[in-house]
PDB file of N, CA and C in Angstrom:
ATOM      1  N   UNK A   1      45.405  60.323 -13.408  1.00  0.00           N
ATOM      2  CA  UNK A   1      44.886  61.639 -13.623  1.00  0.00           C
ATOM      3  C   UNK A   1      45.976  62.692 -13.419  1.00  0.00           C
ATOM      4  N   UNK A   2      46.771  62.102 -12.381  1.00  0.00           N
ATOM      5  CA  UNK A   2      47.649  63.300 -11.872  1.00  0.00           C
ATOM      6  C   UNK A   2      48.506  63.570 -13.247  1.00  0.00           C
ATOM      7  N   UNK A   3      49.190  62.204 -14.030  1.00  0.00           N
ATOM      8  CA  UNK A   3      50.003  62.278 -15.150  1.00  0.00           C
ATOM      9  C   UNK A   3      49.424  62.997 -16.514  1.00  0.00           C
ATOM     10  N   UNK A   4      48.500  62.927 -16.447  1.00  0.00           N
ATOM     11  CA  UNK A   4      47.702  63.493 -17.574  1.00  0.00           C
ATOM     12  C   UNK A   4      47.828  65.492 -17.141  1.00  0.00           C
ATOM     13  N   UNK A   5      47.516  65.613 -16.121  1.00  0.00           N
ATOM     14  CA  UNK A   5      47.541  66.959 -15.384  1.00  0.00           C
ATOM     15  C   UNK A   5      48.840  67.797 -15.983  1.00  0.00           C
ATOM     16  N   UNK A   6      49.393  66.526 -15.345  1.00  0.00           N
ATOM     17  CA  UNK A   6      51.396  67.202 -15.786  1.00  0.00           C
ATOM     18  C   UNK A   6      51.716  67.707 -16.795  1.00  0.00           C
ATOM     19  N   UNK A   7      51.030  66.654 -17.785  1.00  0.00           N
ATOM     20  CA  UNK A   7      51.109  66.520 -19.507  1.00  0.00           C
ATOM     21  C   UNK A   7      50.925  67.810 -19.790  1.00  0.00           C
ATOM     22  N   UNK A   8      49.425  68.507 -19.366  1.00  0.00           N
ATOM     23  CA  UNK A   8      48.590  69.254 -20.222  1.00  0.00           C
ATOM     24  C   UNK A   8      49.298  70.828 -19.723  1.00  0.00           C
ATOM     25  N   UNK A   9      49.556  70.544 -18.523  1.00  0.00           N
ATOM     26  CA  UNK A   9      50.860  72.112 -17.959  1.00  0.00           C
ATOM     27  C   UNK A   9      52.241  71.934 -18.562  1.00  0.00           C
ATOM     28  N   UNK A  10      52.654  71.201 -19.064  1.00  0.00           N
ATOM     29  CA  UNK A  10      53.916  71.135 -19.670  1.00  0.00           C
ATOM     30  C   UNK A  10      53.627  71.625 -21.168  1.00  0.00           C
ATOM     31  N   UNK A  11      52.675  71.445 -21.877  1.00  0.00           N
ATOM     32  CA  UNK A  11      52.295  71.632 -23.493  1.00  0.00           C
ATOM     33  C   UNK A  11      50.704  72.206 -23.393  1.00  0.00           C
ATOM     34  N   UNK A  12      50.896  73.570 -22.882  1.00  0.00           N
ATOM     35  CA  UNK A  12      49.324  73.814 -22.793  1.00  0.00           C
ATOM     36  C   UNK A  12      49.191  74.468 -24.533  1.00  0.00           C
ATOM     37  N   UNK A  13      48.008  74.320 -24.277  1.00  0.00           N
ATOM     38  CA  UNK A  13      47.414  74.691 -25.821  1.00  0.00           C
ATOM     39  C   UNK A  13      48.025  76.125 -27.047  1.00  0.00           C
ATOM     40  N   UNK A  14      48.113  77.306 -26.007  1.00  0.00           N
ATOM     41  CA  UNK A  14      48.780  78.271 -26.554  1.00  0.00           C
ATOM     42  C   UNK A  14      50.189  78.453 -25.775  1.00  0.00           C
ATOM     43  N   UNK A  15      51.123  78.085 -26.049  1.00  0.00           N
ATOM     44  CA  UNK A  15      52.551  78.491 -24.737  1.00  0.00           C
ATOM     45  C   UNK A  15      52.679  79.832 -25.006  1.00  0.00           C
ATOM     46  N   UNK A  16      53.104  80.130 -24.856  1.00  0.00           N
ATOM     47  CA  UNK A  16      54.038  81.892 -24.529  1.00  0.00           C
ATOM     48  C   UNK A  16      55.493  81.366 -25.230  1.00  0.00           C
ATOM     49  N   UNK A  17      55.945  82.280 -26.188  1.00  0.00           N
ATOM     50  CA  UNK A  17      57.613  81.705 -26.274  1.00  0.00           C
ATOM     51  C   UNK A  17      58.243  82.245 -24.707  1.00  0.00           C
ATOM     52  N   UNK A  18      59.133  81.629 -25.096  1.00  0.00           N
ATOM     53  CA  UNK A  18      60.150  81.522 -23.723  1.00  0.00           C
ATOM     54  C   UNK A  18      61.721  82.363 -24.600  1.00  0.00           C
ATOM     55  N   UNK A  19      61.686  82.375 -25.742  1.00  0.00           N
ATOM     56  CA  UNK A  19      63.063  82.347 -26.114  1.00  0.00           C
ATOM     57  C   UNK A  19      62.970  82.530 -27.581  1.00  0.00           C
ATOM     58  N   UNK A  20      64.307  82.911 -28.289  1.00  0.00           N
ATOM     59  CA  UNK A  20      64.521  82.633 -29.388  1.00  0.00           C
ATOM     60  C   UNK A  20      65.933  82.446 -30.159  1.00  0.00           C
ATOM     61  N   UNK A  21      65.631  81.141 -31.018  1.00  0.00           N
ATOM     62  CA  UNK A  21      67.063  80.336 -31.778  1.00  0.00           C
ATOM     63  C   UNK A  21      67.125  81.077 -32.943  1.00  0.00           C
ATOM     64  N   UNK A  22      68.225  81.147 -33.521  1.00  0.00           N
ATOM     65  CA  UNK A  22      68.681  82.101 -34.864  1.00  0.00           C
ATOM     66  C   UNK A  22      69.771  80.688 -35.385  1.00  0.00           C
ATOM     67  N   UNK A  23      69.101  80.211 -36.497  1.00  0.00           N
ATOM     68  CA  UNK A  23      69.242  79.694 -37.534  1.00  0.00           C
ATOM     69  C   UNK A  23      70.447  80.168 -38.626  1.00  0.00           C
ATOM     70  N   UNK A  24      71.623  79.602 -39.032  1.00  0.00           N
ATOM     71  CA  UNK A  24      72.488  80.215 -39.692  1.00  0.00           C
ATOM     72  C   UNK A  24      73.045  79.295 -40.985  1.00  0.00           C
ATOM     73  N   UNK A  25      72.948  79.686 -42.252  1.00  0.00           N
ATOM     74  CA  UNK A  25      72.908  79.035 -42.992  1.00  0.00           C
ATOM     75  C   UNK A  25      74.231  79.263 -43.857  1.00  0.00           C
ATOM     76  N   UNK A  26      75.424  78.816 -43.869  1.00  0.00           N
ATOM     77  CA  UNK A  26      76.520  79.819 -44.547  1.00  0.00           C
ATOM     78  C   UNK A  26      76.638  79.134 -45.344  1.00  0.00           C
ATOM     79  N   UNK A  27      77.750  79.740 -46.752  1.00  0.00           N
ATOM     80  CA  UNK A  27      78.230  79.240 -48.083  1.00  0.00           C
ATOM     81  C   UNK A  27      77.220  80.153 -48.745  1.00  0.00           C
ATOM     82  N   UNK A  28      77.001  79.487 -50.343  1.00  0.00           N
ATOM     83  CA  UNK A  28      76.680  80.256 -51.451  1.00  0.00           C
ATOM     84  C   UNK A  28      75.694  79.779 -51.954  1.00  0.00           C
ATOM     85  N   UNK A  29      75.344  78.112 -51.646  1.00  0.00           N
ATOM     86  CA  UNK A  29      74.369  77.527 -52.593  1.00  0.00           C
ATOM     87  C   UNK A  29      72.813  77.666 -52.228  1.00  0.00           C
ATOM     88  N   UNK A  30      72.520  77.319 -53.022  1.00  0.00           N
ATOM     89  CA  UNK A  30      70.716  77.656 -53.030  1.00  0.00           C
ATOM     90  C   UNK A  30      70.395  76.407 -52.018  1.00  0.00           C
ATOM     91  N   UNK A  31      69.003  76.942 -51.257  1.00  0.00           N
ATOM     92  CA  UNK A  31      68.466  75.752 -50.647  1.00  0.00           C
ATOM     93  C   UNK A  31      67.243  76.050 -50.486  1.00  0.00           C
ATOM     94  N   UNK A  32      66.504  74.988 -49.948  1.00  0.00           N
ATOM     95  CA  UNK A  32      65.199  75.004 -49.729  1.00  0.00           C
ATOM     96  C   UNK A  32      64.580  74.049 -48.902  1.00  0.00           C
ATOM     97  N   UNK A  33      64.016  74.349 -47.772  1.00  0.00           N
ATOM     98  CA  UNK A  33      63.312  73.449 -47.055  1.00  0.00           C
ATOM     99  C   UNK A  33      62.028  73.844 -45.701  1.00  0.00           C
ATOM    100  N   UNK A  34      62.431  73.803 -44.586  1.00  0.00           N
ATOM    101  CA  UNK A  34      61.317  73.922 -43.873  1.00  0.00           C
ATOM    102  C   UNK A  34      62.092  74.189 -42.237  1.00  0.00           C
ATOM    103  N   UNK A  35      61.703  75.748 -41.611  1.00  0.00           N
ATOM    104  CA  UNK A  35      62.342  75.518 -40.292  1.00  0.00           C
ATOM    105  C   UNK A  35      61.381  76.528 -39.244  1.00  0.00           C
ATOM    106  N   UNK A  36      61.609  75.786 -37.846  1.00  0.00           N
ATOM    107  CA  UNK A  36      60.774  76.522 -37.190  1.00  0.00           C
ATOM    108  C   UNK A  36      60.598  76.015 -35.552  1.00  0.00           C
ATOM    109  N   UNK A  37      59.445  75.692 -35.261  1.00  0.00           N
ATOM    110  CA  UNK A  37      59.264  75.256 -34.247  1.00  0.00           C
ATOM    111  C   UNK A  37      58.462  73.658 -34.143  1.00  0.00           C
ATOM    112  N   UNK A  38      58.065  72.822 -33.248  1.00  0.00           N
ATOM    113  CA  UNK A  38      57.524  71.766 -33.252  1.00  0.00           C
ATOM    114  C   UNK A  38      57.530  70.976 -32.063  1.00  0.00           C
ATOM    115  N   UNK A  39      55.974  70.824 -31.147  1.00  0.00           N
ATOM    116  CA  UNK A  39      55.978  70.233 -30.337  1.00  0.00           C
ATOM    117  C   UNK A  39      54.754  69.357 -30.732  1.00  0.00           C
ATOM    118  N   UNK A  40      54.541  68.943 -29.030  1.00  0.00           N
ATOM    119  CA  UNK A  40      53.577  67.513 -29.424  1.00  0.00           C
ATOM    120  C   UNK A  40      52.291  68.326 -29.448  1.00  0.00           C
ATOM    121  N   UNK A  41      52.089  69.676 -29.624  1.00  0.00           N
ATOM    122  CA  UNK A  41      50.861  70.328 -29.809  1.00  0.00           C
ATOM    123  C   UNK A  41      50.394  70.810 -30.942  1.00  0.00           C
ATOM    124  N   UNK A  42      51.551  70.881 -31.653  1.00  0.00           N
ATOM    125  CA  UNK A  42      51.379  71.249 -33.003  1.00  0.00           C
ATOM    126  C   UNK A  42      52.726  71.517 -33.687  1.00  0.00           C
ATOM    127  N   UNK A  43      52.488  72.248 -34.836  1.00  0.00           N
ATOM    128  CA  UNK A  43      53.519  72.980 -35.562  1.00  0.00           C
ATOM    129  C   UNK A  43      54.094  73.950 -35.964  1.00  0.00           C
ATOM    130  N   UNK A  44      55.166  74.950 -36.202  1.00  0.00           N
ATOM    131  CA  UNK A  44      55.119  75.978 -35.960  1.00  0.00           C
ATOM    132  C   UNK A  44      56.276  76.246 -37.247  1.00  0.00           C
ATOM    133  N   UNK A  45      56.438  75.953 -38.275  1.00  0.00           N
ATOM    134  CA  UNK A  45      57.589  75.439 -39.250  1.00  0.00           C
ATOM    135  C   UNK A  45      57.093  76.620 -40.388  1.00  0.00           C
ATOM    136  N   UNK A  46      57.766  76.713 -41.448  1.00  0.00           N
ATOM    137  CA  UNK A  46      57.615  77.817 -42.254  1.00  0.00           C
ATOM    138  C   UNK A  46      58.492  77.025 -43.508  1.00  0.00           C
ATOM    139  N   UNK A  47      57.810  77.068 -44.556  1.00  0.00           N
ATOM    140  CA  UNK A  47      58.860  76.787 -45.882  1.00  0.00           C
ATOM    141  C   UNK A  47      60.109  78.206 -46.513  1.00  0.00           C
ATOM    142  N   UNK A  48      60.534  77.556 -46.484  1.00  0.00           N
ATOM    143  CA  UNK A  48      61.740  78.433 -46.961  1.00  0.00           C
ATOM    144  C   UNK A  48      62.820  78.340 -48.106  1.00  0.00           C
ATOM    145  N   UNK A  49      63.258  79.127 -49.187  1.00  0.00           N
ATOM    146  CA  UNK A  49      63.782  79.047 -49.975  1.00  0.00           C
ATOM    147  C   UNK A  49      64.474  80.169 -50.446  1.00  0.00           C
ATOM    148  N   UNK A  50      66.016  80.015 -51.061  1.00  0.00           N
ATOM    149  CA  UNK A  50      66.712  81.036 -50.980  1.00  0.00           C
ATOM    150  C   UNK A  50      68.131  81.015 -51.441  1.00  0.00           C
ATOM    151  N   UNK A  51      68.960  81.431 -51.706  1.00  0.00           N
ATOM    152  CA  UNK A  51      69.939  81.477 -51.495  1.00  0.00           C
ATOM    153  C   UNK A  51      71.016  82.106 -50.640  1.00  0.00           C
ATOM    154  N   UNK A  52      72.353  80.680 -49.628  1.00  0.00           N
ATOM    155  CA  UNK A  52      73.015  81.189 -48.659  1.00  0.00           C
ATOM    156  C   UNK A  52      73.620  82.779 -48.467  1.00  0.00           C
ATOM    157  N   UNK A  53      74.694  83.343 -47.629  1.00  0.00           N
ATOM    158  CA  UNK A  53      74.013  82.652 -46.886  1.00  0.00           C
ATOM    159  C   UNK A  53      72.936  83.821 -45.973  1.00  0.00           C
ATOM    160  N   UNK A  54      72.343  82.870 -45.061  1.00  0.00           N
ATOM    161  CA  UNK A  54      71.029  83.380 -44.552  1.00  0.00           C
ATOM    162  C   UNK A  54      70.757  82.970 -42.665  1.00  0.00           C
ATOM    163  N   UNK A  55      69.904  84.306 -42.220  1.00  0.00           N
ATOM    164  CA  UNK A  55      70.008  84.121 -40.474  1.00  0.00           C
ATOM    165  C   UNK A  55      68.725  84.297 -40.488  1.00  0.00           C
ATOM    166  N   UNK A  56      67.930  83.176 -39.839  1.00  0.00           N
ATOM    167  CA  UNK A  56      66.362  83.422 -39.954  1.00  0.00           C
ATOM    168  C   UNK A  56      65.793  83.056 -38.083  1.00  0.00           C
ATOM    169  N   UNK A  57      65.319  84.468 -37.093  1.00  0.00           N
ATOM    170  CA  UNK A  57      65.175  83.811 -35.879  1.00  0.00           C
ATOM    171  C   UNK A  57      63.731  83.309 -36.040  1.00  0.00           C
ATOM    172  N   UNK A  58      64.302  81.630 -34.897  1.00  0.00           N
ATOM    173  CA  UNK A  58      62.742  81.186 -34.355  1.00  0.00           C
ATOM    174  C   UNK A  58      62.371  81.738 -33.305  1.00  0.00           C
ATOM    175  N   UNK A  59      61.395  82.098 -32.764  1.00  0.00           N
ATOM    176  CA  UNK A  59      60.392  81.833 -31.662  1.00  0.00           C
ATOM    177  C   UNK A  59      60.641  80.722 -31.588  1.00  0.00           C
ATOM    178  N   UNK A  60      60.966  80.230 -29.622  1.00  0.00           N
ATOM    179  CA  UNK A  60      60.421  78.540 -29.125  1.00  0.00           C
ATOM    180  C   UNK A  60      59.790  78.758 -27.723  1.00  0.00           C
ATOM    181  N   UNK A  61      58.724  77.580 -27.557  1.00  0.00           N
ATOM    182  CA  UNK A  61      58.046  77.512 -26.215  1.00  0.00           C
ATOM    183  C   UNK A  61      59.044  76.842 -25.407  1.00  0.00           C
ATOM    184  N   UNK A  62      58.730  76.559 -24.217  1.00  0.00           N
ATOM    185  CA  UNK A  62      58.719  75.516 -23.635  1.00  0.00           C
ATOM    186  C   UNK A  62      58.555  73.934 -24.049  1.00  0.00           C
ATOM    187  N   UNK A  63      59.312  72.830 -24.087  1.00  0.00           N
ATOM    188  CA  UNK A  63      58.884  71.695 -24.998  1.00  0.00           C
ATOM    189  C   UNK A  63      58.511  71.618 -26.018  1.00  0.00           C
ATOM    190  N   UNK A  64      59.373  72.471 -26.563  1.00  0.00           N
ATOM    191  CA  UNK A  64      59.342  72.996 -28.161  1.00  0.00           C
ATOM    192  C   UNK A  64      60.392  72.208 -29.082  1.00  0.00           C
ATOM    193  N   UNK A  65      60.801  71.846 -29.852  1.00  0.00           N
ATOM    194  CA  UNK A  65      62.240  71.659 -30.649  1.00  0.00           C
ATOM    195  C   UNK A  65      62.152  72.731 -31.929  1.00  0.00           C
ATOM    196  N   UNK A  66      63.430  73.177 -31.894  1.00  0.00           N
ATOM    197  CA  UNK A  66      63.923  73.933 -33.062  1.00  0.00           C
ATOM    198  C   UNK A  66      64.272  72.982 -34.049  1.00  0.00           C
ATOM    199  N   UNK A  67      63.581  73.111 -35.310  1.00  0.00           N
ATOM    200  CA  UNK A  67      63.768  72.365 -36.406  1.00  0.00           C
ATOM    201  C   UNK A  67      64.574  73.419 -37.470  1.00  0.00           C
ATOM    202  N   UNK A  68      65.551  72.060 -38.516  1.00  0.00           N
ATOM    203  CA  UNK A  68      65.978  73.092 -39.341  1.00  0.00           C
ATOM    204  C   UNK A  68      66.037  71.888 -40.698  1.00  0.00           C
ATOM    205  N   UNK A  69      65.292  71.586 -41.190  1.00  0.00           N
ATOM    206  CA  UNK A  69      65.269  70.546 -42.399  1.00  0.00           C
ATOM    207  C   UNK A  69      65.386  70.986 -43.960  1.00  0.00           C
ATOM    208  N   UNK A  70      66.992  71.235 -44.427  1.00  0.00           N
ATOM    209  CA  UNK A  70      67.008  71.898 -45.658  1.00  0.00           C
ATOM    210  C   UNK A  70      67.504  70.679 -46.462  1.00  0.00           C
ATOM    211  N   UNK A  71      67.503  71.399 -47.607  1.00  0.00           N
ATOM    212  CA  UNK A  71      68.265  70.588 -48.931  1.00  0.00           C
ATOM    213  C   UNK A  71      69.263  71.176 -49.844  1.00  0.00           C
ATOM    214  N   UNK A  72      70.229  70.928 -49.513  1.00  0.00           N
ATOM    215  CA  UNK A  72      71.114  72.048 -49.721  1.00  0.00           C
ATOM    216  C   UNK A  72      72.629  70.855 -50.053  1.00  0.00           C
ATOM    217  N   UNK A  73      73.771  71.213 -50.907  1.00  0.00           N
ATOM    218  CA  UNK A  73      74.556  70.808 -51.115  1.00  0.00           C
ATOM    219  C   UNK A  73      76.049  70.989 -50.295  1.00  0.00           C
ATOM    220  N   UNK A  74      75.749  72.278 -50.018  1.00  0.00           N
ATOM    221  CA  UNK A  74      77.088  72.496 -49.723  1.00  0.00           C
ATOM    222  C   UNK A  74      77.222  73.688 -48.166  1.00  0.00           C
ATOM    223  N   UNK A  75      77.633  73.810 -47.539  1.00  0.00           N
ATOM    224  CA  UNK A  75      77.942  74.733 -46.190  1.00  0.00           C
ATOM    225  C   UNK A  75      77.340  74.214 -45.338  1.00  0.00           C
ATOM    226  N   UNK A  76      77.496  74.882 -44.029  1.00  0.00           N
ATOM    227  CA  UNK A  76      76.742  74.703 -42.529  1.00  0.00           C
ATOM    228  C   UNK A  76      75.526  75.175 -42.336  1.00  0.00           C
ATOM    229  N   UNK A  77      74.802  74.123 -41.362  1.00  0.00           N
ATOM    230  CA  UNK A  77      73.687  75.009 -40.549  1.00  0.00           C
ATOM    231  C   UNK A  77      73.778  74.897 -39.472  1.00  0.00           C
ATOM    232  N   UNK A  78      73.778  75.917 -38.708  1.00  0.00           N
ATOM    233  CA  UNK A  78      73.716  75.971 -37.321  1.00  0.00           C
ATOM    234  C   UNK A  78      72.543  76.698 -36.589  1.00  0.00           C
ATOM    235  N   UNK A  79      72.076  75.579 -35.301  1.00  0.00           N
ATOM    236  CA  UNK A  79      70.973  76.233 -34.631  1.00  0.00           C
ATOM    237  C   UNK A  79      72.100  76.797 -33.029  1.00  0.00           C
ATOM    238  N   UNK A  80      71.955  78.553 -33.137  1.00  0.00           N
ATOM    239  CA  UNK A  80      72.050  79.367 -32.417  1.00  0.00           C
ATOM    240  C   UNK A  80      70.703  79.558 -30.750  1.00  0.00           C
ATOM    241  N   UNK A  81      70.836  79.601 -29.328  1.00  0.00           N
ATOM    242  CA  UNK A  81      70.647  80.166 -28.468  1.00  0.00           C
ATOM    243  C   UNK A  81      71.507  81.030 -27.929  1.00  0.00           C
ATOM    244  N   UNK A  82      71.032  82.163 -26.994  1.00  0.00           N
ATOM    245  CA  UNK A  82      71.783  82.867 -26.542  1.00  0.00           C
ATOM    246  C   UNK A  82      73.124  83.304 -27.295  1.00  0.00           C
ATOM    247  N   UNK A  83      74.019  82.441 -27.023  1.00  0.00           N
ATOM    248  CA  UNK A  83      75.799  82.968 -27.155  1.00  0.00           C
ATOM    249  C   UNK A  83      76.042  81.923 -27.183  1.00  0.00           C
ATOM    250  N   UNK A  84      75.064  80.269 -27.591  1.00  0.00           N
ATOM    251  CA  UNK A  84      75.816  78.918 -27.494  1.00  0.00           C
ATOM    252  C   UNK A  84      75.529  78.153 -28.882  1.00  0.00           C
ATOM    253  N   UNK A  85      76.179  77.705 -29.178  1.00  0.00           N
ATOM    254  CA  UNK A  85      75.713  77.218 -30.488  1.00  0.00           C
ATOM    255  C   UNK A  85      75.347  75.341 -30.159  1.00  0.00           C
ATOM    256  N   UNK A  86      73.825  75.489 -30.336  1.00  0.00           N
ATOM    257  CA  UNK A  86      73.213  74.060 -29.499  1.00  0.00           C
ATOM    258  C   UNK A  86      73.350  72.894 -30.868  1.00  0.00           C
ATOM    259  N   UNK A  87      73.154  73.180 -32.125  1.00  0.00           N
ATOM    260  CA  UNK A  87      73.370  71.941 -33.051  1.00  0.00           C
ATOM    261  C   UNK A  87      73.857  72.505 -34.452  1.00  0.00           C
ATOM    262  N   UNK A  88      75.298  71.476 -34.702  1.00  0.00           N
ATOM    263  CA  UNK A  88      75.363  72.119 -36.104  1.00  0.00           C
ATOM    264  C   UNK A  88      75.852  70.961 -37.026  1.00  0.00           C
ATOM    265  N   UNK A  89      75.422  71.308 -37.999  1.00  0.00           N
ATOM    266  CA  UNK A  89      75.482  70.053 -39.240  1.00  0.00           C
ATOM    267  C   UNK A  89      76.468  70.531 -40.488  1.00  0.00           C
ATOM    268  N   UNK A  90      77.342  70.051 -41.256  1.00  0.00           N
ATOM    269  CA  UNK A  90      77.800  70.037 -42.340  1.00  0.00           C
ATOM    270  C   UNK A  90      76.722  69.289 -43.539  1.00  0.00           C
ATOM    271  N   UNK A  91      76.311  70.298 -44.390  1.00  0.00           N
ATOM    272  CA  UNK A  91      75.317  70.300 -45.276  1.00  0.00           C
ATOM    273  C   UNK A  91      76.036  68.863 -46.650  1.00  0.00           C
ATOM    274  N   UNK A  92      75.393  67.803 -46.837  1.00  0.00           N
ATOM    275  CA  UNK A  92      76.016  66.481 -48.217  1.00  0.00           C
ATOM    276  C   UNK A  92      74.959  66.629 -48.920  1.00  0.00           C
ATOM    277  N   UNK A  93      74.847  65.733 -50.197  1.00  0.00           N
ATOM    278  CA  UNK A  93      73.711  65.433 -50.846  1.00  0.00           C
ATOM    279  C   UNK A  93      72.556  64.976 -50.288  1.00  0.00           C
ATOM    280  N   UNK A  94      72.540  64.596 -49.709  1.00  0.00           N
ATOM    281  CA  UNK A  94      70.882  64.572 -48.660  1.00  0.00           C
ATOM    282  C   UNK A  94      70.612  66.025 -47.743  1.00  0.00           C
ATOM    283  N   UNK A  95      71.355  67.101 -47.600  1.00  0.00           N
ATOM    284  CA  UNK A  95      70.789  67.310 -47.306  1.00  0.00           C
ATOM    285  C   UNK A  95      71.431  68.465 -45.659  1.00  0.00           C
ATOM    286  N   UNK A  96      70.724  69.046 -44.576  1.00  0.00           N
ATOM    287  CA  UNK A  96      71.273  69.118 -43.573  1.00  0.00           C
ATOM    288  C   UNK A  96      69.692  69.200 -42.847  1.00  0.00           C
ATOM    289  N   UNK A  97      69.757  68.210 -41.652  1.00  0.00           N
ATOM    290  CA  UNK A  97      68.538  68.227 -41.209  1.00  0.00           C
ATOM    291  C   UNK A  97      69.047  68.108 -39.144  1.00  0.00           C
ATOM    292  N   UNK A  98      68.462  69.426 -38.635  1.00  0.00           N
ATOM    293  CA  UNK A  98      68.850  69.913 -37.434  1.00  0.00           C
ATOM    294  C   UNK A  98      67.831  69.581 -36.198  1.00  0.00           C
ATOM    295  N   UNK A  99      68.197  69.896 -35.513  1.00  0.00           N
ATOM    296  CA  UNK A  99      66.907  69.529 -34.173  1.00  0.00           C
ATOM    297  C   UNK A  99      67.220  69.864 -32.629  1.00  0.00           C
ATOM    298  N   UNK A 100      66.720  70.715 -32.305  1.00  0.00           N
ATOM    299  CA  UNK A 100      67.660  70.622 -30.830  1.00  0.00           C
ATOM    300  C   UNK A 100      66.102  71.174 -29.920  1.00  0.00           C
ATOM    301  N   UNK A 101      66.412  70.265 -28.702  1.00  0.00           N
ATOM    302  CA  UNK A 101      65.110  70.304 -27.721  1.00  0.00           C
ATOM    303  C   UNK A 101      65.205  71.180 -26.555  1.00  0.00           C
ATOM    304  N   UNK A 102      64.188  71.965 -26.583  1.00  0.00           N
ATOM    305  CA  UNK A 102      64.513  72.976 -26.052  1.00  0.00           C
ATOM    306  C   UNK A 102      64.294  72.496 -24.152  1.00  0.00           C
ATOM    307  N   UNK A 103      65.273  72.922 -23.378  1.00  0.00           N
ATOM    308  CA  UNK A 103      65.222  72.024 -21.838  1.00  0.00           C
ATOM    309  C   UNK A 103      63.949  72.177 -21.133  1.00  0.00           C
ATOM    310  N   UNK A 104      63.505  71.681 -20.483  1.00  0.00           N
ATOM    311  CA  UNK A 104      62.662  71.875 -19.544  1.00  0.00           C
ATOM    312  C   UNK A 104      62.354  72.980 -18.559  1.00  0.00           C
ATOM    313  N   UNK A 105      63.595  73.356 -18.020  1.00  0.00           N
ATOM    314  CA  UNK A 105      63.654  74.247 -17.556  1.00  0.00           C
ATOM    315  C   UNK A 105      64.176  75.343 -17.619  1.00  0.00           C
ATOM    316  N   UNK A 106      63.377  75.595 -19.384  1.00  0.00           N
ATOM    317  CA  UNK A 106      63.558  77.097 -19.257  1.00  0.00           C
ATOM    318  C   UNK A 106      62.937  77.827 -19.108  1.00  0.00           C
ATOM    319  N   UNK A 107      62.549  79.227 -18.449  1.00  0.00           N
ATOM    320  CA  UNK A 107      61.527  79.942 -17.957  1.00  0.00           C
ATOM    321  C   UNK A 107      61.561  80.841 -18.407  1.00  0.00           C
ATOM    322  N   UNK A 108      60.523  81.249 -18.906  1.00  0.00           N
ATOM    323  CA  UNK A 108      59.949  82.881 -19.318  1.00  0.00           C
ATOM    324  C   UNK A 108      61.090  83.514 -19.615  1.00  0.00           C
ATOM    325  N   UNK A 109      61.815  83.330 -20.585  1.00  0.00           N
ATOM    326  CA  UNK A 109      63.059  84.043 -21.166  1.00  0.00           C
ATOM    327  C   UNK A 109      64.418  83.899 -20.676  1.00  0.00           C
ATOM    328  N   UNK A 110      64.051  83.333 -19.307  1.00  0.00           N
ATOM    329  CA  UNK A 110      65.662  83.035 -18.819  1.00  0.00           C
ATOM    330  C   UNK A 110      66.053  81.679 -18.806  1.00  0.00           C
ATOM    331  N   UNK A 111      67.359  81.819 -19.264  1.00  0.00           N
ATOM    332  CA  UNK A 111      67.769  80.532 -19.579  1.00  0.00           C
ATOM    333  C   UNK A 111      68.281  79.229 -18.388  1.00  0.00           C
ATOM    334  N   UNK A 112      68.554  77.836 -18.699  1.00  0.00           N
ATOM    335  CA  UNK A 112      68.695  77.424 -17.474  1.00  0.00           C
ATOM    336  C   UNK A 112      69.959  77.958 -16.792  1.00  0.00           C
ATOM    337  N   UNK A 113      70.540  77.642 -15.391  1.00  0.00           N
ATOM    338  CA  UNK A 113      71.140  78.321 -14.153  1.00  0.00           C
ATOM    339  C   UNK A 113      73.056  77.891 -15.141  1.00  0.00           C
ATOM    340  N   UNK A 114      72.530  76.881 -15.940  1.00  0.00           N
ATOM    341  CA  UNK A 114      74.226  76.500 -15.636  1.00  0.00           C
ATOM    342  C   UNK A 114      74.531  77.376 -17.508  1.00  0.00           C
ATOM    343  N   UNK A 115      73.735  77.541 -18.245  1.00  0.00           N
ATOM    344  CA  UNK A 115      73.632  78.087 -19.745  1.00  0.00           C
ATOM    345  C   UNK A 115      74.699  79.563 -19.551  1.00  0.00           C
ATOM    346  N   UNK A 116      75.663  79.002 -20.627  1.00  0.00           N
ATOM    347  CA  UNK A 116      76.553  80.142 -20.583  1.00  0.00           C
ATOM    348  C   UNK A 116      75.946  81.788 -20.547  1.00  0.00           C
ATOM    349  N   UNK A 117      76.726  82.348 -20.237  1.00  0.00           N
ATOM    350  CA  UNK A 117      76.090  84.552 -20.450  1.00  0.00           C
ATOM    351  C   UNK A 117      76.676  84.596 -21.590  1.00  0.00           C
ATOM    352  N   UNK A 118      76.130  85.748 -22.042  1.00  0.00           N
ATOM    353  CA  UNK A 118      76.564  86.555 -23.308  1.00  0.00           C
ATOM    354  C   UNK A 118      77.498  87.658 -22.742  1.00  0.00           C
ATOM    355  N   UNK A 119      78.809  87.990 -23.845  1.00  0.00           N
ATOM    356  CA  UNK A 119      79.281  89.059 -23.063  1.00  0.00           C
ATOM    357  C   UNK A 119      78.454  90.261 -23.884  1.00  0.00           C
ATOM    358  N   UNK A 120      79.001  91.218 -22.986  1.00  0.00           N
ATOM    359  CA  UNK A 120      78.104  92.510 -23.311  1.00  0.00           C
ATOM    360  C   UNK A 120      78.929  93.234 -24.111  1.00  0.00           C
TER     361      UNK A 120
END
């Protein structure tokens, strides 16, 4: 019971964001795919289509992952926090498909203790 307890405070039904990742899509070519948020509560993803390049911020909860699943030929995507750049992919013919999990302990907007500062 107690584990189940844990579960349901770690991924409660509505979270609060905690934060937000900025998505960066550089080069020239057209793409199209799907980016956003995604936990074990649901989904939080948005279709998207466009041409590079392009900065689109997510909202993330707590036990959230930032998704970034395009189709795209040519340039980078990078998933942005704060002032750190948490995952980045060089875009081939399949594709550039991103993911980064957001820690456990991050709280109500502040990031964890050891997460670089931004300068001002």
């Amino acid at each position: 019971m107690g584990v189940v307890a844990y579960d349901i405070y770690l991924h409660p039904a509505d979270p609060q964001a905690v934060g937000t990742a900025t998505i960066k899509l550089s080069g020239t070519s057209r793409f199209e795919g799907d980016i956003g948020a995604v936990s074990t509560t649901g989904s939080n993803t948005f279709a998207i289509e466009g041409r590079a390049p392009v900065t689109v911020k997510v909202p993330f909860a707590r036990a959230d992952h930032v998704v970034a699943d395009l189709g795209r030929e040519s340039g980078v995507v990078k998933i942005r926090v704060e002032c750190k750049r948490v995952a980045k992919q060089e875009a081939s013919e399949a594709g550039a498909a991103l993911m980064w999990k957001v820690p456990r302990d991050w709280q109500e907007g502040e990031p964890p203790k050891d997460w670089p500062k931004c300068p001002l």
